[in-house]
PDB file of N, CA and C in Angstrom:
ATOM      1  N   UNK A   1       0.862  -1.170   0.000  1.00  0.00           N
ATOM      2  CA  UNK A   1       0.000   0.000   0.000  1.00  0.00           C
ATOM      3  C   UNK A   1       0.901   1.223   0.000  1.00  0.00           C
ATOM      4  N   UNK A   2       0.394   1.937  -1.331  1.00  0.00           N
ATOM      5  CA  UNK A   2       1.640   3.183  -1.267  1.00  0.00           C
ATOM      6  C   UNK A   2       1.268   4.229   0.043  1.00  0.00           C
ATOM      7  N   UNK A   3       2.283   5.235   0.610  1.00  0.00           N
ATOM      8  CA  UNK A   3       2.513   6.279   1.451  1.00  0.00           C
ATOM      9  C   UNK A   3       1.282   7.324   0.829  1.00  0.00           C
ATOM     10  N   UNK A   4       0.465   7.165   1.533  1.00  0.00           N
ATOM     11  CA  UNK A   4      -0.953   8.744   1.444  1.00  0.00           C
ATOM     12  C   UNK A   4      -0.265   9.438   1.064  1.00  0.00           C
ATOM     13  N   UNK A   5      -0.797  10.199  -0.076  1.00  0.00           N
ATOM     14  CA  UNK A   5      -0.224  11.520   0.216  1.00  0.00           C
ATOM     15  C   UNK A   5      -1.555  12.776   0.445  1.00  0.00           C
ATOM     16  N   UNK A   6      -2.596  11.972   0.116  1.00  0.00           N
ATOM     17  CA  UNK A   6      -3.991  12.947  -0.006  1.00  0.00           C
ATOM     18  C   UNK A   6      -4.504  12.745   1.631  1.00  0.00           C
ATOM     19  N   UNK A   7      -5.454  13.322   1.511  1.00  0.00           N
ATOM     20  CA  UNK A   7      -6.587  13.026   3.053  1.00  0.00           C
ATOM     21  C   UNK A   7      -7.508  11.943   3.095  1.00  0.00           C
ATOM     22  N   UNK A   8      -7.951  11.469   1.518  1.00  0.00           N
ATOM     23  CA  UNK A   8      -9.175  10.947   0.729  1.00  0.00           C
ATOM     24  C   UNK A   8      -8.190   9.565   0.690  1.00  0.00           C
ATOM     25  N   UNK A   9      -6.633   9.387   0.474  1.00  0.00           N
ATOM     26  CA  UNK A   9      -6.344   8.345   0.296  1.00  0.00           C
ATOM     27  C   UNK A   9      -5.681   7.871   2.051  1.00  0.00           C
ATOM     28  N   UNK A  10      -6.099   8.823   2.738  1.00  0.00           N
ATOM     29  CA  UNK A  10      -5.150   8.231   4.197  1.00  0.00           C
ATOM     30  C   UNK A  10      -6.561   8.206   4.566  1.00  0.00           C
ATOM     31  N   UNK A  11      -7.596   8.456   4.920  1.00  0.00           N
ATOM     32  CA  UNK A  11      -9.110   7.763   4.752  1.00  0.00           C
ATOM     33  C   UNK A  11      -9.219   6.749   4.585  1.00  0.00           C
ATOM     34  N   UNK A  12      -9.083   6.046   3.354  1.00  0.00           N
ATOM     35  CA  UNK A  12      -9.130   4.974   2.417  1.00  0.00           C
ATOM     36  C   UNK A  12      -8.187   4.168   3.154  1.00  0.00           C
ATOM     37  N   UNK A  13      -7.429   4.466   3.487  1.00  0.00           N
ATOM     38  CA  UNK A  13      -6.267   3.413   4.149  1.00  0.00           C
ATOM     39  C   UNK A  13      -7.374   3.123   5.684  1.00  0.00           C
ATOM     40  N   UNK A  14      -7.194   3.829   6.352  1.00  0.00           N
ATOM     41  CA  UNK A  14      -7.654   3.701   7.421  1.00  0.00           C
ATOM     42  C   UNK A  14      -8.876   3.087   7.648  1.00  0.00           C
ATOM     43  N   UNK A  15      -9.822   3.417   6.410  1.00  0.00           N
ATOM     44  CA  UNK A  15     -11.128   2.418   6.966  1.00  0.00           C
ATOM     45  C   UNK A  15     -10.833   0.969   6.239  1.00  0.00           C
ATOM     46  N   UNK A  16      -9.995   0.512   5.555  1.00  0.00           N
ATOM     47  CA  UNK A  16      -9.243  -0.403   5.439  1.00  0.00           C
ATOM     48  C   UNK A  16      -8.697  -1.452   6.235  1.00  0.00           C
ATOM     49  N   UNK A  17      -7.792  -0.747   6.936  1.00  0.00           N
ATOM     50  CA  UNK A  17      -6.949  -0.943   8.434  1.00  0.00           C
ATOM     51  C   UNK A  17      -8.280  -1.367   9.704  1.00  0.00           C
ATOM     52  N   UNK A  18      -9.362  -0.261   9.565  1.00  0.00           N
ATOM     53  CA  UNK A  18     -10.262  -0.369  10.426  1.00  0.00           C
ATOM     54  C   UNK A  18     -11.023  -1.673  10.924  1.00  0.00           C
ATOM     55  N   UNK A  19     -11.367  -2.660   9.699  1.00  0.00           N
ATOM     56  CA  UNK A  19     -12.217  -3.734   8.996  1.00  0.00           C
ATOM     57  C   UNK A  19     -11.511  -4.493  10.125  1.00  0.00           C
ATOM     58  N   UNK A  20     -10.113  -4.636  10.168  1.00  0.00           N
ATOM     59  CA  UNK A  20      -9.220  -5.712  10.802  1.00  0.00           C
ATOM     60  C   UNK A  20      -8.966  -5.300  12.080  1.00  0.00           C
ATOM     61  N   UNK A  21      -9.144  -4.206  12.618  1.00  0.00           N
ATOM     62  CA  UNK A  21      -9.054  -3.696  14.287  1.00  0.00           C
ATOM     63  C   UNK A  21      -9.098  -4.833  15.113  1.00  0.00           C
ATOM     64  N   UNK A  22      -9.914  -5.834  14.899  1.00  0.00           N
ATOM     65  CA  UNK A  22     -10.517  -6.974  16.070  1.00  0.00           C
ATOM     66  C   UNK A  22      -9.388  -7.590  15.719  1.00  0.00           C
ATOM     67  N   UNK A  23      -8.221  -8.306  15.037  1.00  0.00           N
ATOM     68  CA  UNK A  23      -7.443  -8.868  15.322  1.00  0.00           C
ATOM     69  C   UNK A  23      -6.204  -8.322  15.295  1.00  0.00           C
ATOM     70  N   UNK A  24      -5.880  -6.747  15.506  1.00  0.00           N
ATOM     71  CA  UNK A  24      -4.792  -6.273  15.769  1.00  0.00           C
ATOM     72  C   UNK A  24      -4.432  -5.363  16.879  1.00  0.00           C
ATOM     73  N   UNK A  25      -4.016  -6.200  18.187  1.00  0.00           N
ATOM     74  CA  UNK A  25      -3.597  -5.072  19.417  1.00  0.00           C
ATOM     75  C   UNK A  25      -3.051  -4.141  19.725  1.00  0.00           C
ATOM     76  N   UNK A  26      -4.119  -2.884  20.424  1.00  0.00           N
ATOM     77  CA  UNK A  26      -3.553  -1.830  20.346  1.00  0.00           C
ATOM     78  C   UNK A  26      -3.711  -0.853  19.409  1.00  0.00           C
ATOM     79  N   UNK A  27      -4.389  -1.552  18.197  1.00  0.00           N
ATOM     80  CA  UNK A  27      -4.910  -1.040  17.212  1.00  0.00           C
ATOM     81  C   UNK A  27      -5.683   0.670  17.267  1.00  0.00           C
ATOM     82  N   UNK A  28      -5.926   1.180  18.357  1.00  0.00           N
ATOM     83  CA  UNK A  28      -5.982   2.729  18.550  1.00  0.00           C
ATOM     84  C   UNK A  28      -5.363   3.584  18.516  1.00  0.00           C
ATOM     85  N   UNK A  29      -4.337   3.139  19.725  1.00  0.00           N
ATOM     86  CA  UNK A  29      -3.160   4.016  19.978  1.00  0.00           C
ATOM     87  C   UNK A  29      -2.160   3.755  18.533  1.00  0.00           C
ATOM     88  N   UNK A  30      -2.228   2.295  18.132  1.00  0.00           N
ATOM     89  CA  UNK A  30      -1.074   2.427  16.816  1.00  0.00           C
ATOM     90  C   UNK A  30      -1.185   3.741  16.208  1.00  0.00           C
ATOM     91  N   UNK A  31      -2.492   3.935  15.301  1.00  0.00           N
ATOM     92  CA  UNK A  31      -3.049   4.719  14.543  1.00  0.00           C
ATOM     93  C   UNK A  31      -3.330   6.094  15.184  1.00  0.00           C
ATOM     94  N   UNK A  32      -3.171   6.502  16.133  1.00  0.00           N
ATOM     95  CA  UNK A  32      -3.539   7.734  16.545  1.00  0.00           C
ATOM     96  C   UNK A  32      -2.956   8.626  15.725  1.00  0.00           C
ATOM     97  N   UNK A  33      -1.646   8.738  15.191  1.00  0.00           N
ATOM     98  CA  UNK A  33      -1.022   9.620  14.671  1.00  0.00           C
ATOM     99  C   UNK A  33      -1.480   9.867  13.298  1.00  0.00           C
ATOM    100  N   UNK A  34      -1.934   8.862  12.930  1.00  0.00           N
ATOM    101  CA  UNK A  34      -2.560   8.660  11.331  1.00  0.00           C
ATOM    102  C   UNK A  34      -4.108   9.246  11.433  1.00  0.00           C
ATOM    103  N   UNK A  35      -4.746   9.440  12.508  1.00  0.00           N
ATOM    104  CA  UNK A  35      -6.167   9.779  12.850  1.00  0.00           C
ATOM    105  C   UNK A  35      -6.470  11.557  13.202  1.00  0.00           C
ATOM    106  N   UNK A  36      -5.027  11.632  13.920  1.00  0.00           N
ATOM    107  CA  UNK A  36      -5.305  12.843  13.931  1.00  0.00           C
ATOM    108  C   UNK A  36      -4.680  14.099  12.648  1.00  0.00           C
ATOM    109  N   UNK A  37      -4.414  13.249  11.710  1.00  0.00           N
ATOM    110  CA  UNK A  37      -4.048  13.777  10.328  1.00  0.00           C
ATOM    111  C   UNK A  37      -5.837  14.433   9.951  1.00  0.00           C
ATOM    112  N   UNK A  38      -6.259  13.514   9.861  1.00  0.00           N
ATOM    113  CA  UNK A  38      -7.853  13.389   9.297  1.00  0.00           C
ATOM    114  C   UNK A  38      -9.104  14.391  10.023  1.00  0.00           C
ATOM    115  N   UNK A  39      -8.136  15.222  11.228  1.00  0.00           N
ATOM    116  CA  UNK A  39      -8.850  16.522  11.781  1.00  0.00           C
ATOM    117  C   UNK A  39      -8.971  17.717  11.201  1.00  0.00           C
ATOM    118  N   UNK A  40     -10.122  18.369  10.786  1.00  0.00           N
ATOM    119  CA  UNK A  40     -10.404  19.103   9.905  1.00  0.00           C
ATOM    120  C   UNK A  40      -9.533  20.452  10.457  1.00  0.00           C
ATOM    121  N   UNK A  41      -9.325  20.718  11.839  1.00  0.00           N
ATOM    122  CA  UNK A  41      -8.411  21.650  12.061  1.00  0.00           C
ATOM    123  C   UNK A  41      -6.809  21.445  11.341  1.00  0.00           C
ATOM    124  N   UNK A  42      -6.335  20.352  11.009  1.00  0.00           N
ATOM    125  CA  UNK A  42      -5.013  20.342  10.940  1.00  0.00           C
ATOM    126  C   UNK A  42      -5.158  20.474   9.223  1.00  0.00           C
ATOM    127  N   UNK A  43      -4.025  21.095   9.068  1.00  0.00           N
ATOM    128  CA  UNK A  43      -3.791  20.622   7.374  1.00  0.00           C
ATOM    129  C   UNK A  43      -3.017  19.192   7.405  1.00  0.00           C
ATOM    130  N   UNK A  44      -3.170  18.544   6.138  1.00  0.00           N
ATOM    131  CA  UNK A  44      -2.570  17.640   5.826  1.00  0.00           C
ATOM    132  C   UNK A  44      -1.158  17.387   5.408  1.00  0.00           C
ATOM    133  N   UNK A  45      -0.363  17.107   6.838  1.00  0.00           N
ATOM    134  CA  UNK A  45       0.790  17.014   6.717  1.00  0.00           C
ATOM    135  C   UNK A  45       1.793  15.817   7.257  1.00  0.00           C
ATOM    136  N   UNK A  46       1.860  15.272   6.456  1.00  0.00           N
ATOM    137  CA  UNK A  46       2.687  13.659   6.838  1.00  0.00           C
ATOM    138  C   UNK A  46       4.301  13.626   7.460  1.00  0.00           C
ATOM    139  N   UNK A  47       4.193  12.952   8.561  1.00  0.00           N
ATOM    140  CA  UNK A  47       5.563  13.744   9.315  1.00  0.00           C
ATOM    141  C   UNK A  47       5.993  11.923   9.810  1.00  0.00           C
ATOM    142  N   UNK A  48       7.234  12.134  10.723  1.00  0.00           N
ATOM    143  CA  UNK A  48       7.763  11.166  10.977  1.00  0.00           C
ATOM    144  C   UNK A  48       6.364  10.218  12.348  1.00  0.00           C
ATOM    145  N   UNK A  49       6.269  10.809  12.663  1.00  0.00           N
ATOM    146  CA  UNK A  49       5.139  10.047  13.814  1.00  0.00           C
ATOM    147  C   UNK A  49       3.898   9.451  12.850  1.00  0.00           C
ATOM    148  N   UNK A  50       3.339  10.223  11.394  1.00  0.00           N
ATOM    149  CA  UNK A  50       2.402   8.693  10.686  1.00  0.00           C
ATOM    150  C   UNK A  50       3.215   8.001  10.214  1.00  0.00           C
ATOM    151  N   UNK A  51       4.436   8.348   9.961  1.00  0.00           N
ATOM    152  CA  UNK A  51       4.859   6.935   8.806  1.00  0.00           C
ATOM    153  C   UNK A  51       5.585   6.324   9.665  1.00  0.00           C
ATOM    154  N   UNK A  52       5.803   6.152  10.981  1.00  0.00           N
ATOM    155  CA  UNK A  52       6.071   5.328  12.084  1.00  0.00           C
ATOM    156  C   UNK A  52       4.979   4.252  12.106  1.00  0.00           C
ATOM    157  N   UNK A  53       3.517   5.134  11.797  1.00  0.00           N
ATOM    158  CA  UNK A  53       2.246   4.939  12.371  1.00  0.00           C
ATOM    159  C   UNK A  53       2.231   3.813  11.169  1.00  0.00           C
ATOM    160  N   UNK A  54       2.599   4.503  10.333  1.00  0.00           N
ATOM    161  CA  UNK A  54       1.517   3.660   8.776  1.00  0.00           C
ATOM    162  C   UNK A  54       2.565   2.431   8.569  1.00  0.00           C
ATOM    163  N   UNK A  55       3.824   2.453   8.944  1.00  0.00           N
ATOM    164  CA  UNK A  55       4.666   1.175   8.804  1.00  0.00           C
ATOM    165  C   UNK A  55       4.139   0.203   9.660  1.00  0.00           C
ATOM    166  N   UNK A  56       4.115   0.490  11.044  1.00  0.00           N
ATOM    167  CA  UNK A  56       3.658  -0.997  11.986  1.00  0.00           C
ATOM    168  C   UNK A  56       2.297  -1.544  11.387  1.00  0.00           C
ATOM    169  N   UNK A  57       1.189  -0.210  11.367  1.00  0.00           N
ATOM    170  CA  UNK A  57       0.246  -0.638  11.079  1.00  0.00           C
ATOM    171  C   UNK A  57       0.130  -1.908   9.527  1.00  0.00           C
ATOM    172  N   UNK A  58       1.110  -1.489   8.561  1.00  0.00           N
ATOM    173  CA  UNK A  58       1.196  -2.309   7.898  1.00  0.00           C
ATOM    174  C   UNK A  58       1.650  -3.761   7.939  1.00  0.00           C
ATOM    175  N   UNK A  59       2.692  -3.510   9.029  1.00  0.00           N
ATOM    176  CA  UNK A  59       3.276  -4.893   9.365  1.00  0.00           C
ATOM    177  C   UNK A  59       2.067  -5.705  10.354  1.00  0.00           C
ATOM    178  N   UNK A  60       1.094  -4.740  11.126  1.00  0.00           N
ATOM    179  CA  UNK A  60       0.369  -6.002  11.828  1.00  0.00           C
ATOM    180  C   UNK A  60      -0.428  -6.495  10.796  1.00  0.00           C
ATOM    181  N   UNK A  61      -0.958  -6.077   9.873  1.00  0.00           N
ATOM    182  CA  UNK A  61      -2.105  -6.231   8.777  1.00  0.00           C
ATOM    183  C   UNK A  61      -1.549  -7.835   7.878  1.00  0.00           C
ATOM    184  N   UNK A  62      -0.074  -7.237   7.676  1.00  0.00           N
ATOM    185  CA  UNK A  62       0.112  -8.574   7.030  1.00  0.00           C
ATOM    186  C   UNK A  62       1.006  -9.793   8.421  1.00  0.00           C
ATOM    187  N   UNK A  63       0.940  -9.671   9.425  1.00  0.00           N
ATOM    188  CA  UNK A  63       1.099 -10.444  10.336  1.00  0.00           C
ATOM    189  C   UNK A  63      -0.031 -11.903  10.444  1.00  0.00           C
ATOM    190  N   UNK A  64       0.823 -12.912  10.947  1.00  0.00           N
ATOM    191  CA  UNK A  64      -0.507 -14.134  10.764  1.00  0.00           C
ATOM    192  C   UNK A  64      -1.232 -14.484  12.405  1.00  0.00           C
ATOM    193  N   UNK A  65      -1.615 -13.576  12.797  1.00  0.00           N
ATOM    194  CA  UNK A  65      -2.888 -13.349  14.216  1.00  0.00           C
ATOM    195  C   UNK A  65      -3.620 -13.898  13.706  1.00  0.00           C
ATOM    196  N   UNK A  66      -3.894 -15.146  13.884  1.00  0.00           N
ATOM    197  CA  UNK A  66      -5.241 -16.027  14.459  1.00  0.00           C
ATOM    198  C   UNK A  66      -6.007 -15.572  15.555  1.00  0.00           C
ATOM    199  N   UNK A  67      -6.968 -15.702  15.476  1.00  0.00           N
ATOM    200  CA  UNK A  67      -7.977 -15.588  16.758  1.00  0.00           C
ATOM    201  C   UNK A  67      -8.560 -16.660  16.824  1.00  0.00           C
ATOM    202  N   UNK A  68      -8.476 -17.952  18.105  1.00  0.00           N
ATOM    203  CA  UNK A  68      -8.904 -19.074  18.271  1.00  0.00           C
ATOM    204  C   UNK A  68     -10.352 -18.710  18.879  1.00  0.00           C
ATOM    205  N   UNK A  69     -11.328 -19.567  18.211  1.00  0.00           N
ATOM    206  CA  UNK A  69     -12.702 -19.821  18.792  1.00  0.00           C
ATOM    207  C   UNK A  69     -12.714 -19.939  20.234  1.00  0.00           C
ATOM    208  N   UNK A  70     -13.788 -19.060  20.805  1.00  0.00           N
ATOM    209  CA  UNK A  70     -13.915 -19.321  22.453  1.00  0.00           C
ATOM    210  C   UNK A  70     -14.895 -20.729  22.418  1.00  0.00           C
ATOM    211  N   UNK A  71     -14.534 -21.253  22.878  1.00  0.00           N
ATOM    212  CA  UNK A  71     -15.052 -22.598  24.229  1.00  0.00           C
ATOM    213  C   UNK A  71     -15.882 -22.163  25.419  1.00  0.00           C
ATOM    214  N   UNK A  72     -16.945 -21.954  25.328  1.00  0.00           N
ATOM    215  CA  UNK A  72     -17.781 -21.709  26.943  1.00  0.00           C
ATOM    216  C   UNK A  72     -17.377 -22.425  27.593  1.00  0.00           C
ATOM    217  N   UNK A  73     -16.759 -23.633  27.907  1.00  0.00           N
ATOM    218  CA  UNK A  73     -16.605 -24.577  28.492  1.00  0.00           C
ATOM    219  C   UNK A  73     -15.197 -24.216  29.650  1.00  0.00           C
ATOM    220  N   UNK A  74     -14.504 -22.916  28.768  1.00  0.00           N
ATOM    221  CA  UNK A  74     -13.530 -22.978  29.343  1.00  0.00           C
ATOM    222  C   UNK A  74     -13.115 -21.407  30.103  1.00  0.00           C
ATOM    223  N   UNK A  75     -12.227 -21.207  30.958  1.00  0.00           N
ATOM    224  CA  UNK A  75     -12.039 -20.034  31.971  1.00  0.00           C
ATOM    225  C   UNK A  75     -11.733 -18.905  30.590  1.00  0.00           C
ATOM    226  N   UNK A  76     -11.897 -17.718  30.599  1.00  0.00           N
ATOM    227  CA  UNK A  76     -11.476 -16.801  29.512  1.00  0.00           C
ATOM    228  C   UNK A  76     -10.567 -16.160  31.135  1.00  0.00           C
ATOM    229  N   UNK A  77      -9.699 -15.216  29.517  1.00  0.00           N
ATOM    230  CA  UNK A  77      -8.546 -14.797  30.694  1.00  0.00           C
ATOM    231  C   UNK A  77      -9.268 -13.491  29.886  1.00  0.00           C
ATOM    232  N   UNK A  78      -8.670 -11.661  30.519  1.00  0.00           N
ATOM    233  CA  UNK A  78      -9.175 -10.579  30.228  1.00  0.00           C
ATOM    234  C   UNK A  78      -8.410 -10.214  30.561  1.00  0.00           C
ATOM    235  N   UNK A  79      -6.956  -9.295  29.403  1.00  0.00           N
ATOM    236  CA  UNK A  79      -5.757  -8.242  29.278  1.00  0.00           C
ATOM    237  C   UNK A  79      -6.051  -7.294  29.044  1.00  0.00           C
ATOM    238  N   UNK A  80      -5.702  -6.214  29.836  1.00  0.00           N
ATOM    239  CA  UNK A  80      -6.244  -4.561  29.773  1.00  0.00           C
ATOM    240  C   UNK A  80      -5.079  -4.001  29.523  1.00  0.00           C
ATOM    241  N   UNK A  81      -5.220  -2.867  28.774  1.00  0.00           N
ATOM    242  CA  UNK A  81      -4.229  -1.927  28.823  1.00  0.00           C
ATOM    243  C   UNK A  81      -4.356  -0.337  28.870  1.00  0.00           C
ATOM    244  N   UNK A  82      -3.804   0.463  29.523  1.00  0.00           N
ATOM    245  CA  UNK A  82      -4.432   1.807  28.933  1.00  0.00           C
ATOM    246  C   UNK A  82      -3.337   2.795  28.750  1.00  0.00           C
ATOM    247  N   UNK A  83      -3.605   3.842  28.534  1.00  0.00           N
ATOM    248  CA  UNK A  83      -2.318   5.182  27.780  1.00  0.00           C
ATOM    249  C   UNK A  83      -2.866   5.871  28.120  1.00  0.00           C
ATOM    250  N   UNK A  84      -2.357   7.353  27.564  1.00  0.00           N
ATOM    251  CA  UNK A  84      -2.714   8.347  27.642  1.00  0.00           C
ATOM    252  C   UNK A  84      -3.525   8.972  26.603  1.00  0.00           C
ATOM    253  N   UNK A  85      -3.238   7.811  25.495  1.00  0.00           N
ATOM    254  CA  UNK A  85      -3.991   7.930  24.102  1.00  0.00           C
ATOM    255  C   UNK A  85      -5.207   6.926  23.900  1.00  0.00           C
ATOM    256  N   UNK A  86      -4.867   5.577  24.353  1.00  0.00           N
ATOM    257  CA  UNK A  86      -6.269   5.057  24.336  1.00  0.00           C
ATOM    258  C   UNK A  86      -6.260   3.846  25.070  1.00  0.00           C
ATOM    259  N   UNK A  87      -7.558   3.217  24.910  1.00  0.00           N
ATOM    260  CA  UNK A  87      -6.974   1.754  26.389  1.00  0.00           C
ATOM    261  C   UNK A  87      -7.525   1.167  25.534  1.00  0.00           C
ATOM    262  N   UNK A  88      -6.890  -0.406  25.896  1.00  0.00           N
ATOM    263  CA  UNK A  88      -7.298  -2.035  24.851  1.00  0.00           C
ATOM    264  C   UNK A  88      -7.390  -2.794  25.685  1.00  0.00           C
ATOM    265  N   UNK A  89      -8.241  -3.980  25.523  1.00  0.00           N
ATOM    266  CA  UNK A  89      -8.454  -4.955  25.632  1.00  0.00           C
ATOM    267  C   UNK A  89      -8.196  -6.492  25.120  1.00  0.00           C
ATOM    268  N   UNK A  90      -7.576  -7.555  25.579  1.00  0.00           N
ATOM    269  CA  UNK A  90      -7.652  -8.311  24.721  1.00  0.00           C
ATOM    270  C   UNK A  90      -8.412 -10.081  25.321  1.00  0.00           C
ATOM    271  N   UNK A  91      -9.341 -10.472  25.034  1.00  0.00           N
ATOM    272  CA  UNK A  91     -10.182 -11.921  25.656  1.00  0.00           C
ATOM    273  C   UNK A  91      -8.931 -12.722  25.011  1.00  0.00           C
ATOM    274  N   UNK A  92      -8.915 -13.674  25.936  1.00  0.00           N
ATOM    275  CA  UNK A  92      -7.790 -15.293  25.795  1.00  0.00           C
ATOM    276  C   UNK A  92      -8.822 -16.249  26.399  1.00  0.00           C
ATOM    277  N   UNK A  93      -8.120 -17.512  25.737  1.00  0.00           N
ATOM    278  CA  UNK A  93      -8.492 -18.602  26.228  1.00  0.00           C
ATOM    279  C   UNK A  93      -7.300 -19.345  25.859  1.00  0.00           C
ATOM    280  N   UNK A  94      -6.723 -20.604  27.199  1.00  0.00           N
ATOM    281  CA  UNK A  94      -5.817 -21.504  26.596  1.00  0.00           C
ATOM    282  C   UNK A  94      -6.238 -22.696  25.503  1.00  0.00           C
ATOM    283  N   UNK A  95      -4.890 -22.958  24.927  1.00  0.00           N
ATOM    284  CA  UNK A  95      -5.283 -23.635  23.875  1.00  0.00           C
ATOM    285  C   UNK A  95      -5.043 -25.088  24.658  1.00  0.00           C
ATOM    286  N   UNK A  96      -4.569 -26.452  23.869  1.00  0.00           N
ATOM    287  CA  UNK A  96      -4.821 -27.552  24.362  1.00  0.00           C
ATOM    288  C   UNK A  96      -3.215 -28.070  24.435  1.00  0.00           C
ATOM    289  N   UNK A  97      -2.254 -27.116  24.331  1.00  0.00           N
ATOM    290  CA  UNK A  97      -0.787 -26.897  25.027  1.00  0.00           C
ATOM    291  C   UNK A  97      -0.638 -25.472  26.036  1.00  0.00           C
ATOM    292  N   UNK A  98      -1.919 -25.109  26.532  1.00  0.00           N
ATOM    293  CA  UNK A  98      -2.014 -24.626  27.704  1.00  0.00           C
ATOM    294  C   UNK A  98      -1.526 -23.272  27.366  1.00  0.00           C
ATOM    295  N   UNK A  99      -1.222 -22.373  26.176  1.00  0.00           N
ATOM    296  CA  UNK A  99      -0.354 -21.589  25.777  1.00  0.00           C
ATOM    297  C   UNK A  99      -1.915 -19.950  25.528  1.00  0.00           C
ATOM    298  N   UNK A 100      -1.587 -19.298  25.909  1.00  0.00           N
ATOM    299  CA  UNK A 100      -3.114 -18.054  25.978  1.00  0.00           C
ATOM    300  C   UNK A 100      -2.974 -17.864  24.200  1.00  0.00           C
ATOM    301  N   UNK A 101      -4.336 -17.690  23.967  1.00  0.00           N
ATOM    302  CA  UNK A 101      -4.818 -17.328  22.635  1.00  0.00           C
ATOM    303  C   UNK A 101      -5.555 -16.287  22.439  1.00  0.00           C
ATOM    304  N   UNK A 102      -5.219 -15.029  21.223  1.00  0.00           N
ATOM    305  CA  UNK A 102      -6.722 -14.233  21.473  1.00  0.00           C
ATOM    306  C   UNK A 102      -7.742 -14.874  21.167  1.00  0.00           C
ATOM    307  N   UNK A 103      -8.888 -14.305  21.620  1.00  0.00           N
ATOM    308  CA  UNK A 103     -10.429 -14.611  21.195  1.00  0.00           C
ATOM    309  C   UNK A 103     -10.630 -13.685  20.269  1.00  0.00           C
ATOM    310  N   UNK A 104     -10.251 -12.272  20.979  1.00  0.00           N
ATOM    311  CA  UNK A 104     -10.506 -11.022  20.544  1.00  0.00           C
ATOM    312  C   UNK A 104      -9.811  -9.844  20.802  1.00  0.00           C
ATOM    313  N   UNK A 105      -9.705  -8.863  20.349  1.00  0.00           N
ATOM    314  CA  UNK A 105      -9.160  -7.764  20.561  1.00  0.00           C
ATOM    315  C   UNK A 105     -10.054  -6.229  20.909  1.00  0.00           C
ATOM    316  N   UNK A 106      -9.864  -5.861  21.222  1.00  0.00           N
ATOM    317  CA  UNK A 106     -10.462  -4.098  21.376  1.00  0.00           C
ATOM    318  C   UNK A 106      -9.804  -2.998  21.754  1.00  0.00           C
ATOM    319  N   UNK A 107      -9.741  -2.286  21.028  1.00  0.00           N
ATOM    320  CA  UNK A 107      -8.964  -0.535  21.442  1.00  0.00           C
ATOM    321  C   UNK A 107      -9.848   0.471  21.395  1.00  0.00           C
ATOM    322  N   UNK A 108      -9.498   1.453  22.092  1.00  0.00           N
ATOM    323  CA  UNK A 108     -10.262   2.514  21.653  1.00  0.00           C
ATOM    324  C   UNK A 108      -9.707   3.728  21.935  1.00  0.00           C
ATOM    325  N   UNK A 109      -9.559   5.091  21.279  1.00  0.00           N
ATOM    326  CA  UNK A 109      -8.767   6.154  21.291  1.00  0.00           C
ATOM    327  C   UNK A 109      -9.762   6.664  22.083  1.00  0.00           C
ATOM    328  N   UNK A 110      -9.057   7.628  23.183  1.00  0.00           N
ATOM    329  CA  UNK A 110      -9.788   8.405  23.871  1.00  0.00           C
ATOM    330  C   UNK A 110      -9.491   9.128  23.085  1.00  0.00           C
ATOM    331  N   UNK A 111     -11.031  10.631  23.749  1.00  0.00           N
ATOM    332  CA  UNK A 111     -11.475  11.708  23.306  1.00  0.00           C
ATOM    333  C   UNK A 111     -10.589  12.692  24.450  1.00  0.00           C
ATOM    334  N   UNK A 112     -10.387  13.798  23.823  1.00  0.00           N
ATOM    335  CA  UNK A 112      -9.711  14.954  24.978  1.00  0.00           C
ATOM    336  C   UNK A 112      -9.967  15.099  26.548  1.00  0.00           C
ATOM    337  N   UNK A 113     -11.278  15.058  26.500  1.00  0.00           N
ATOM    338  CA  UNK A 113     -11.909  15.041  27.724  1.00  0.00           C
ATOM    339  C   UNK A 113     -11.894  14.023  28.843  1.00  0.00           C
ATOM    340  N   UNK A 114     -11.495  12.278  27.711  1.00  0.00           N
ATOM    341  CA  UNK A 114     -11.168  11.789  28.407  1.00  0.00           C
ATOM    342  C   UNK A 114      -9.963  10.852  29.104  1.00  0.00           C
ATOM    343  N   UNK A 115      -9.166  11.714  28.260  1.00  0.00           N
ATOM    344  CA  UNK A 115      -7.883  12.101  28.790  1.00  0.00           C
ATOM    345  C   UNK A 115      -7.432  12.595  29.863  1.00  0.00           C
ATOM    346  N   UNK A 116      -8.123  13.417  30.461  1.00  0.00           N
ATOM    347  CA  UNK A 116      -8.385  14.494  31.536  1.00  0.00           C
ATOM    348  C   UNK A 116      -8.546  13.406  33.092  1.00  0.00           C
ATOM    349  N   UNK A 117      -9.221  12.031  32.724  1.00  0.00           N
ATOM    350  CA  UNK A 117      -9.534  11.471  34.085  1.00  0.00           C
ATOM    351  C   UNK A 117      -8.010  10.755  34.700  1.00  0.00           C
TER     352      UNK A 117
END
């Protein structure tokens, strides 16, 4: 995927990137830098902090994250994380070499305000 250079094509990337959020951790805070390009206050200007942003993000995309089926049957484990930019989540369950698996993933970028708590 070539380097944005428009707003319309770092958009396009991002709701792209977006589709796959559930199996990539952290997936908020990665992208923050690439998100706050897309604020109608800022002009569009690509600096070393998105293409930090837009490289990992590329490398988790083509990374091979499985997400193993949950088992009701079995204990789920629940990994939190939080920043100053956004907090994630991730559901596990062990597999049948006892080793944690995601189920699922979740991030979410805080808003200014709630930054503040």
């Amino acid at each position: 995927f070539p380097i944005p250079n428009t707003l319309r094509k770092l958009r396009r990337f991002l709701g792209l990137a977006n589709y796959y959020r559930d199996f990539i951790p952290n997936f908020s805070e990665i992208v923050a830098p690439l998100t706050e390009l897309t604020k109608n206050r800022h002009k569009f200007q690509w600096n070393s902090f998105a293409q930090k942003a837009f490289d990992l993000i590329k490398t988790k995309l083509l990374s091979d994250v499985m997400l193993k089926h949950p088992n009701f049957d079995d204990m789920f484990y629940l990994n939190t994380d939080a920043s100053s930019i956004a907090v994630g989540a991730a559901i596990l369950q062990k597999d049948k070499n006892g080793i944690l698996r995601p189920i699922s993933y979740f991030s979410y970028k805080l808003k200014p305000h709630e930054r503040k708590w």
